[in-house]
N, C-alpha and C. Protein backbone atom coordinates (compact mmCIF):
# COMPACT_ATOMS: atom_id res chain seq x y z
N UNK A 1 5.98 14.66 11.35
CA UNK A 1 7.20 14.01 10.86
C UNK A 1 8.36 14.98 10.91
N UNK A 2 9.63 14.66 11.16
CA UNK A 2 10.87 15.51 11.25
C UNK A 2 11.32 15.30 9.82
N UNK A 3 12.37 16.25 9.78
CA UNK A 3 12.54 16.38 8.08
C UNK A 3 13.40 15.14 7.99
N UNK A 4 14.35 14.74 9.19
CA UNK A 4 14.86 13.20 8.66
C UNK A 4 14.22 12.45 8.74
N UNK A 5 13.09 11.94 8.81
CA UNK A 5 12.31 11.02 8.59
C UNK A 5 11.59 11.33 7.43
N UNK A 6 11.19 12.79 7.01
CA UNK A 6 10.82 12.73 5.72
C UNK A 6 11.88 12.29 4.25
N UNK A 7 12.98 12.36 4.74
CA UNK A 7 14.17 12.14 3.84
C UNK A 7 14.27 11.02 3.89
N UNK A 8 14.19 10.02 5.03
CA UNK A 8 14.33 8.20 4.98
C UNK A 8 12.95 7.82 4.24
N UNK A 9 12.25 8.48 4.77
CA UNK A 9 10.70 8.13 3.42
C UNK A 9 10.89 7.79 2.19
N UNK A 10 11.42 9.14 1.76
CA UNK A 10 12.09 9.60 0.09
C UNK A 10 12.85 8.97 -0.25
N UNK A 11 14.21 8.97 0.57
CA UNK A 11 15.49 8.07 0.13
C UNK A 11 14.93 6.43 0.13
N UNK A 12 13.89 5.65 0.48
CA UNK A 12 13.86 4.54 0.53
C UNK A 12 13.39 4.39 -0.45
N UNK A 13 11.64 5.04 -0.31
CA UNK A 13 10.90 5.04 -1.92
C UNK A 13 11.69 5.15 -3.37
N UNK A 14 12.67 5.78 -2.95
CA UNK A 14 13.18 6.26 -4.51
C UNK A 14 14.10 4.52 -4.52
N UNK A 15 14.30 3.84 -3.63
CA UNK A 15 15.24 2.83 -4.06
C UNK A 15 13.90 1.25 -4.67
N UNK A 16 12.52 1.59 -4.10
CA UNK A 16 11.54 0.61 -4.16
C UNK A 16 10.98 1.32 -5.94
N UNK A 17 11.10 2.49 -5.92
CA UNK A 17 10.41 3.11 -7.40
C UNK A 17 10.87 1.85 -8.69
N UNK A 18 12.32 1.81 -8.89
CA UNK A 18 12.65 0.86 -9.98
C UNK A 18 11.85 -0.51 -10.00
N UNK A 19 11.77 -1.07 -8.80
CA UNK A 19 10.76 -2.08 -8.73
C UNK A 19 9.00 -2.15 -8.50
N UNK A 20 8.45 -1.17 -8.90
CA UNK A 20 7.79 -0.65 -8.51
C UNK A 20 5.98 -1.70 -9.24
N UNK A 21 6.67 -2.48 -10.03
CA UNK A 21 5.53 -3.43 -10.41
C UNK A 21 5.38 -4.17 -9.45
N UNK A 22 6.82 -4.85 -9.16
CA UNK A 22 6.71 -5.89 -8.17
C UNK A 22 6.41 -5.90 -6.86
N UNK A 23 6.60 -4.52 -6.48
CA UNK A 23 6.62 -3.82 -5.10
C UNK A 23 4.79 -4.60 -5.21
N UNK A 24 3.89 -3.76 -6.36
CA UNK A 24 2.80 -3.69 -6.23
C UNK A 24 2.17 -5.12 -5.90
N UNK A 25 2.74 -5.91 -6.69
CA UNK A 25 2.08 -7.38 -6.69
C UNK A 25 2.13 -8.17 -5.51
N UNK A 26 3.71 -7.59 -4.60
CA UNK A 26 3.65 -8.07 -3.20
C UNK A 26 2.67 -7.59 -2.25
N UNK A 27 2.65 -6.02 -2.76
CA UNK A 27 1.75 -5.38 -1.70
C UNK A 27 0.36 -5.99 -1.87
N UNK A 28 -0.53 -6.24 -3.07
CA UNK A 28 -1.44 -6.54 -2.69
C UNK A 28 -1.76 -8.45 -2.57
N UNK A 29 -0.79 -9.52 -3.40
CA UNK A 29 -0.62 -10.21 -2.48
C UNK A 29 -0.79 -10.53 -1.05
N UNK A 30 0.00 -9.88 -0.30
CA UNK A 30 -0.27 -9.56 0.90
C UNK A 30 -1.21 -9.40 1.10
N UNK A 31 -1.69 -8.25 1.07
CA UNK A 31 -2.70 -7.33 1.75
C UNK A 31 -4.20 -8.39 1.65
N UNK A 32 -4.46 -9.66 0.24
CA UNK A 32 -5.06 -10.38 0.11
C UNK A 32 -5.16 -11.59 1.15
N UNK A 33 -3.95 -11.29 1.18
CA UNK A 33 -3.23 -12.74 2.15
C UNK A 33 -3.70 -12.60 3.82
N UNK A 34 -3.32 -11.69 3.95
CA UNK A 34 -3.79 -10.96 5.66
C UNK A 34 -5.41 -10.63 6.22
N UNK A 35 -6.04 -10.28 4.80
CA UNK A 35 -7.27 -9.60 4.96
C UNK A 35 -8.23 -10.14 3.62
N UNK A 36 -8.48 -11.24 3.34
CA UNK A 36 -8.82 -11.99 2.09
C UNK A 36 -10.33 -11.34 1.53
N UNK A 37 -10.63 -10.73 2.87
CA UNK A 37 -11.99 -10.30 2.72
C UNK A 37 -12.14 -9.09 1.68
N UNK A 38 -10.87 -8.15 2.09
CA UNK A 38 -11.10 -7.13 0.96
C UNK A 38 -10.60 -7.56 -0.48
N UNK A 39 -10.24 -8.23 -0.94
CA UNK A 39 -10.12 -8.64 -2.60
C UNK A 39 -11.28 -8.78 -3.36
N UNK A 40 -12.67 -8.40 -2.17
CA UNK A 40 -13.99 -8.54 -3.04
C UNK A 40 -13.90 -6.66 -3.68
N UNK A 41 -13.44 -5.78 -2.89
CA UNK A 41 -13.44 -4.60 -3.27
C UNK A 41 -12.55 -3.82 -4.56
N UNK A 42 -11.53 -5.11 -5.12
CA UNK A 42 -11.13 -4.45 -6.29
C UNK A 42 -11.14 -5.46 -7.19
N UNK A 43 -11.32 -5.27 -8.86
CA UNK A 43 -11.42 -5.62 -9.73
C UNK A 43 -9.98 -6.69 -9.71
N UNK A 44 -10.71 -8.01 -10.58
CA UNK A 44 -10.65 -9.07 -11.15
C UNK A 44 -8.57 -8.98 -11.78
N UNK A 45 -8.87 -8.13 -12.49
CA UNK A 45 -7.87 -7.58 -13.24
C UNK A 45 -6.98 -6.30 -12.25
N UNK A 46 -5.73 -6.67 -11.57
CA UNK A 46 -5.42 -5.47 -10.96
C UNK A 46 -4.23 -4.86 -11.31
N UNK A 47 -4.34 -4.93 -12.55
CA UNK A 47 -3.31 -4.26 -13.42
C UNK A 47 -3.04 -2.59 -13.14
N UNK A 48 -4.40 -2.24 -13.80
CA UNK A 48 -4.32 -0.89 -13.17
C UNK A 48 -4.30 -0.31 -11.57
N UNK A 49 -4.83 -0.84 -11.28
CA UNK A 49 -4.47 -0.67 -9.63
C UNK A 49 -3.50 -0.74 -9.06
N UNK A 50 -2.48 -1.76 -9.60
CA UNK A 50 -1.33 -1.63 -8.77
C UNK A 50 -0.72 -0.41 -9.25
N UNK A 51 -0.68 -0.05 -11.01
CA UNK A 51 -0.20 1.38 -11.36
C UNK A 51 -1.02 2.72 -10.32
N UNK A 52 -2.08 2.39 -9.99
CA UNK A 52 -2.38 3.55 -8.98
C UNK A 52 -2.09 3.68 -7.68
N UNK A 53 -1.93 2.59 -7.49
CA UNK A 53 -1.34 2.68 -5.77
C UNK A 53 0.09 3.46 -5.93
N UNK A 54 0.72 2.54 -7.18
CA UNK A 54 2.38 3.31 -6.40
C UNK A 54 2.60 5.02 -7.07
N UNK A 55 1.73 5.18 -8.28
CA UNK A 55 1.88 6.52 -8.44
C UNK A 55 1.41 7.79 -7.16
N UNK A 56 0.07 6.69 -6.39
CA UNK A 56 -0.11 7.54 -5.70
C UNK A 56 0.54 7.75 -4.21
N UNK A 57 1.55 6.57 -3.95
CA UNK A 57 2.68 6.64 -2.85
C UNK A 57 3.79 7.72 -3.43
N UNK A 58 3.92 7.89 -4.97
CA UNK A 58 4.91 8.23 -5.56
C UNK A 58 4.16 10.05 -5.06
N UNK A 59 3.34 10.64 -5.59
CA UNK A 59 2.96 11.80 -5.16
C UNK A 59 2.83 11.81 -3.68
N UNK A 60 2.08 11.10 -2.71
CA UNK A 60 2.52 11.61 -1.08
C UNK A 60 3.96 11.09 -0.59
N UNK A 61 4.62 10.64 -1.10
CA UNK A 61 6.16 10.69 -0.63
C UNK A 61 6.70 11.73 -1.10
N UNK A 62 6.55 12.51 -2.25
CA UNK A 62 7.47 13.38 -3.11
C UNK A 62 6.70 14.50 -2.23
N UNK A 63 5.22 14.67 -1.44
CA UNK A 63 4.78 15.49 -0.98
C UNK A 63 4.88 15.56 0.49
N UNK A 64 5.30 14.83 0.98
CA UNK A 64 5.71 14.54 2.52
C UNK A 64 6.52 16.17 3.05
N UNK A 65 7.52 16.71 2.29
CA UNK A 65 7.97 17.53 3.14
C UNK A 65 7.36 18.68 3.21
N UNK A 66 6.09 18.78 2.63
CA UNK A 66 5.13 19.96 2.31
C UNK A 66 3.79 19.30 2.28
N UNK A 67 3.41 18.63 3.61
CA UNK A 67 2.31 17.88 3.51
C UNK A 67 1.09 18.75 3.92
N UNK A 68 0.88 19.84 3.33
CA UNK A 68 -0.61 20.26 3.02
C UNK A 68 -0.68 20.38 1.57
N UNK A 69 0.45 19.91 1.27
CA UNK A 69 0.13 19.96 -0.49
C UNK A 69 -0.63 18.20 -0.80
N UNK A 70 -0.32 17.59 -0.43
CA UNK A 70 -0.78 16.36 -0.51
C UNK A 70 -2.08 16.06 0.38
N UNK A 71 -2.86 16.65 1.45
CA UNK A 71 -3.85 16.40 2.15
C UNK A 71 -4.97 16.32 1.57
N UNK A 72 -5.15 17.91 0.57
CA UNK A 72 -6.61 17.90 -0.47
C UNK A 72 -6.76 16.34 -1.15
N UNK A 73 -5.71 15.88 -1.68
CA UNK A 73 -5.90 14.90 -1.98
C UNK A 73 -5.80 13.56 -1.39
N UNK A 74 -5.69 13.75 -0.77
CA UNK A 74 -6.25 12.56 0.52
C UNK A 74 -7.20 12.76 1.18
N UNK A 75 -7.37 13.65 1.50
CA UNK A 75 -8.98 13.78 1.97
C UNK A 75 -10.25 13.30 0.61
N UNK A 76 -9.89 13.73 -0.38
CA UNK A 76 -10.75 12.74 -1.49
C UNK A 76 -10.36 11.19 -2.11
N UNK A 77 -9.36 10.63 -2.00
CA UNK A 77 -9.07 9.56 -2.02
C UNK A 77 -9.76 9.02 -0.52
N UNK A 78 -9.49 8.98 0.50
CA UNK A 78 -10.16 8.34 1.51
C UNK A 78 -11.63 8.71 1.52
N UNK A 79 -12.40 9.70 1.11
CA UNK A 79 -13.91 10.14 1.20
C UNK A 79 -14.40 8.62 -0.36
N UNK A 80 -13.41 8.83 -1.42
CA UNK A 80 -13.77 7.91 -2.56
C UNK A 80 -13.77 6.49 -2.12
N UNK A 81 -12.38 5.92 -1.35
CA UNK A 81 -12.31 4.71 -0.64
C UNK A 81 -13.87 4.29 0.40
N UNK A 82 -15.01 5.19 0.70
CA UNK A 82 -15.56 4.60 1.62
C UNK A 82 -16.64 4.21 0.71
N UNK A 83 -16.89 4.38 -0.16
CA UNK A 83 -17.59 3.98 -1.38
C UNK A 83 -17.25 2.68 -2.31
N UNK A 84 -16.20 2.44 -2.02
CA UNK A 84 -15.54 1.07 -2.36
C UNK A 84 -15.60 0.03 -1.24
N UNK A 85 -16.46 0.53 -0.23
CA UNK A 85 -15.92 -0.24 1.48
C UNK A 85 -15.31 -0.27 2.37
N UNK A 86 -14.33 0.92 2.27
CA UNK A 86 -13.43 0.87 3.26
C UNK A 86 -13.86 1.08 4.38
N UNK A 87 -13.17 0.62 5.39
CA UNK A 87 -13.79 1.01 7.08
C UNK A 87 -12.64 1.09 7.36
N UNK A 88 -12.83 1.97 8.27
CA UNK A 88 -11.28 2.44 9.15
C UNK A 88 -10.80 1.64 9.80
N UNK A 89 -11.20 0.30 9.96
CA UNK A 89 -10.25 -0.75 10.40
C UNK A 89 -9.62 -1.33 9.44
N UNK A 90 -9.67 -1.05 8.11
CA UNK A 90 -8.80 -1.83 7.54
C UNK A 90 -7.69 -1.03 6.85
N UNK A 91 -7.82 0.44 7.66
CA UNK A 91 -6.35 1.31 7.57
C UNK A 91 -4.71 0.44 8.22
N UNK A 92 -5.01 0.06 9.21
CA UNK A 92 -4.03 -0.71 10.07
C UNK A 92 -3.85 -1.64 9.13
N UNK A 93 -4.54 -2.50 8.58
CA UNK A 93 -4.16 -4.31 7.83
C UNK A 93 -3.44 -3.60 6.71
N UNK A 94 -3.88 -2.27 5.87
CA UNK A 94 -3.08 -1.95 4.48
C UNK A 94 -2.07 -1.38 4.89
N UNK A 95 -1.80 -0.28 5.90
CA UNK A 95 -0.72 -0.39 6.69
C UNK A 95 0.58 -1.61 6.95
N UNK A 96 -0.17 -2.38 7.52
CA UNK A 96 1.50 -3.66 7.66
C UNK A 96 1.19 -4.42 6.24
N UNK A 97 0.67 -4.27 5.74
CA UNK A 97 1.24 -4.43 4.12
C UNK A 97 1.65 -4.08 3.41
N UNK A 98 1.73 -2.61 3.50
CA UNK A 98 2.86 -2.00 2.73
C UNK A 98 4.06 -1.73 3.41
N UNK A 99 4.11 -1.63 5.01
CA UNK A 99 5.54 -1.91 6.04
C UNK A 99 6.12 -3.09 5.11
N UNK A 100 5.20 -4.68 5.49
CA UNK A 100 6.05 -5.44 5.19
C UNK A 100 6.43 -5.56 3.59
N UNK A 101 5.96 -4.71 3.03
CA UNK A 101 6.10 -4.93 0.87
C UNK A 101 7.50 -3.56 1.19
N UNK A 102 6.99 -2.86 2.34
CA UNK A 102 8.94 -2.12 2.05
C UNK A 102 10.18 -2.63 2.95
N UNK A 103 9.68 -3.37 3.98
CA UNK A 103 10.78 -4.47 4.37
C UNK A 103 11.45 -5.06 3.37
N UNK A 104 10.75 -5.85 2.63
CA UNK A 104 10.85 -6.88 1.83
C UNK A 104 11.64 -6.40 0.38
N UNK A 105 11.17 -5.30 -0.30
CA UNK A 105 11.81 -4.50 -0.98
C UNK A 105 12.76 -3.97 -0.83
N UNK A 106 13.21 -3.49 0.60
CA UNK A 106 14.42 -3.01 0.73
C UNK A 106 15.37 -3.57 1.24
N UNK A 107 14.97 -5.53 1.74
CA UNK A 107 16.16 -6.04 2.04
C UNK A 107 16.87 -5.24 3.19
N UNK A 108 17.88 -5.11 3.13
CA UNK A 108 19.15 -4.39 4.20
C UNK A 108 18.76 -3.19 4.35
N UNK A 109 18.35 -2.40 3.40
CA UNK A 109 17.89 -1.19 3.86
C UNK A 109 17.16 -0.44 4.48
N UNK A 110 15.90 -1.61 4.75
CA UNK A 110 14.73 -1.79 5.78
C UNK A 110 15.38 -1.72 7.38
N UNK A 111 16.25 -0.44 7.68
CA UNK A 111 16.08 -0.15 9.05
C UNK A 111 15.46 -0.11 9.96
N UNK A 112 15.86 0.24 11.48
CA UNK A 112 14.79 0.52 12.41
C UNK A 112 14.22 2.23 12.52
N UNK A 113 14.96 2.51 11.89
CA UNK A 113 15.12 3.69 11.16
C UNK A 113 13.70 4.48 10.45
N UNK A 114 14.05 3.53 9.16
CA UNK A 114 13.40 3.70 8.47
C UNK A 114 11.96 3.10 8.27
N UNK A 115 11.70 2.09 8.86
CA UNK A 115 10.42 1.66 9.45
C UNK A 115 9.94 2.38 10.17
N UNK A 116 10.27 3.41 11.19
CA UNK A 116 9.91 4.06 12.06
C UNK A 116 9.58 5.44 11.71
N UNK A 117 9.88 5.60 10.28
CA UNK A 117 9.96 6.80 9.63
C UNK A 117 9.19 6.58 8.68
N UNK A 118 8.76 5.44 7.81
CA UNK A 118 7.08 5.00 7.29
C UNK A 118 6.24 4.80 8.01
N UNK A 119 6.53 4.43 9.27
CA UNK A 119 5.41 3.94 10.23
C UNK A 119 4.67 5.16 10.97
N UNK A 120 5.31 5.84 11.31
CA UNK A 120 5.31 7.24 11.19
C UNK A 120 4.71 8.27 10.20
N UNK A 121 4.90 8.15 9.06
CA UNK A 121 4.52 8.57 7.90
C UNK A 121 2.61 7.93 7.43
N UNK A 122 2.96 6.67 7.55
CA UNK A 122 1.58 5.88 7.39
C UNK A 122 0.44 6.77 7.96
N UNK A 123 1.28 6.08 10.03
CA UNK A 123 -0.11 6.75 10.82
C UNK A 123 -0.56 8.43 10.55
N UNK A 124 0.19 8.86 10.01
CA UNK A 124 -0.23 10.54 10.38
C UNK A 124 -0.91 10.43 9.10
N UNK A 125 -1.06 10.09 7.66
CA UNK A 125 -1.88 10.55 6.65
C UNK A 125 -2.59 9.40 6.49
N UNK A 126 -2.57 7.97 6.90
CA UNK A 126 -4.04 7.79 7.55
C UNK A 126 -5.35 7.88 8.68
N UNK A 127 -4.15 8.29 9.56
CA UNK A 127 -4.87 9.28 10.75
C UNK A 127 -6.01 10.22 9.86
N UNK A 128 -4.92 11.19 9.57
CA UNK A 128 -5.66 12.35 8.17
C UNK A 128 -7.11 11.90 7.60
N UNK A 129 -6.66 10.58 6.96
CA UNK A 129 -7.86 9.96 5.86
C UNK A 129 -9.18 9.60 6.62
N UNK A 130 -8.95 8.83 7.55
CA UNK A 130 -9.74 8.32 8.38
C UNK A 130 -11.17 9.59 9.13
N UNK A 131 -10.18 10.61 9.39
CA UNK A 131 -11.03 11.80 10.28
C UNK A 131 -12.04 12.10 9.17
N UNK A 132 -10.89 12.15 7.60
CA UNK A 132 -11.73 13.04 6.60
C UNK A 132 -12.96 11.97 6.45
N UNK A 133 -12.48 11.20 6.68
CA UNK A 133 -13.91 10.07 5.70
C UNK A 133 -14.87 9.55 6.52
N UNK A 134 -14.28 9.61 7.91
CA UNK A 134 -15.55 8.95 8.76
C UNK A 134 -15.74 9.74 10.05
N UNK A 135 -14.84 11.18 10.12
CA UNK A 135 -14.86 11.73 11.49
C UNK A 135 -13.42 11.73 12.74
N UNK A 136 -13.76 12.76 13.12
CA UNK A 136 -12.63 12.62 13.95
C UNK A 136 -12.59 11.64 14.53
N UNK A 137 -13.83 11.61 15.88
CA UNK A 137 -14.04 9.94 16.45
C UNK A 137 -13.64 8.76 16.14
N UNK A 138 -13.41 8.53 14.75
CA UNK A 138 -13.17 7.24 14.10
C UNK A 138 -11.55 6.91 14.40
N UNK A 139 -11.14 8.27 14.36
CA UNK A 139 -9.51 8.50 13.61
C UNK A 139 -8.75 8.14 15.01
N UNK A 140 -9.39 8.64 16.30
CA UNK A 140 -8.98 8.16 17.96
C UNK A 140 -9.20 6.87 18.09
N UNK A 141 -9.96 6.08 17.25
CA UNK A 141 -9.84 4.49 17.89
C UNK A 141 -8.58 3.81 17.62
């Protein structure tokens, strides 16, 4: 990532943070909506979950411009995710669900820009997750 794209990361997140319940309820909305299959993998109640997703966008965005500070912990969040089910195909589906939950959130501010600068952001630290949790091999498909 270039440091302006780490700054359109930051500068966007920080405008989605105030909304940051609702952000959640779209994102996994969605993400239910696209991929119905995984809603068997989280609890009934996703109260807390949505508080963990965005705290934990909130630490790898704030860690983006020093991203080996944020890897240790992604490499154990994705090793923990494969224990919940994850398969590395369903990096891509949570992917354009959180593109489209920051489209949608940011209205006008959702550049080509700045899509290209999460999208960007996405693939390289789920690239990351993917190698850690299932192998490099996995991370090239």
């Amino acid at each position: 990532m270039t440091p302006d794209q780490v700054n359109l990361v930051q500068q966007s997140f920080a405008k989605v943070a105030p909304i940051s319940e609702q952000a959640a309820v779209l994102f996994y909305d969605r993400l239910f909506e696209v991929a119905p299959s995984v809603k068997a993998m989280f609890p009934s109640d996703m109260t807390e979950q949505r508080k963990k997703l965005m705290a934990t966008l909130a630490v790898v965005v704030n860690g983006l411009g020093n991203l080996e500070s944020v890897l240790p912990a992604a490499s154990a969040l994705a090793k923990r995710h494969v224990s919940y089910g994850a398969k590395p195909e369903h990096y891509p589906v949570v992917g354009g669900a959180l593109l489209w939950t920051l489209e949608k959130g940011l209205g006008d501010g959702w550049t080509p820009e700045v899509a290209d600068a999460w999208t960007t952001a996405y693939g390289t630290l789920s690239g990351f997750m993917i190698s850690e949790a299932y192998g490099r091999s996995q991370a090239a498909e």
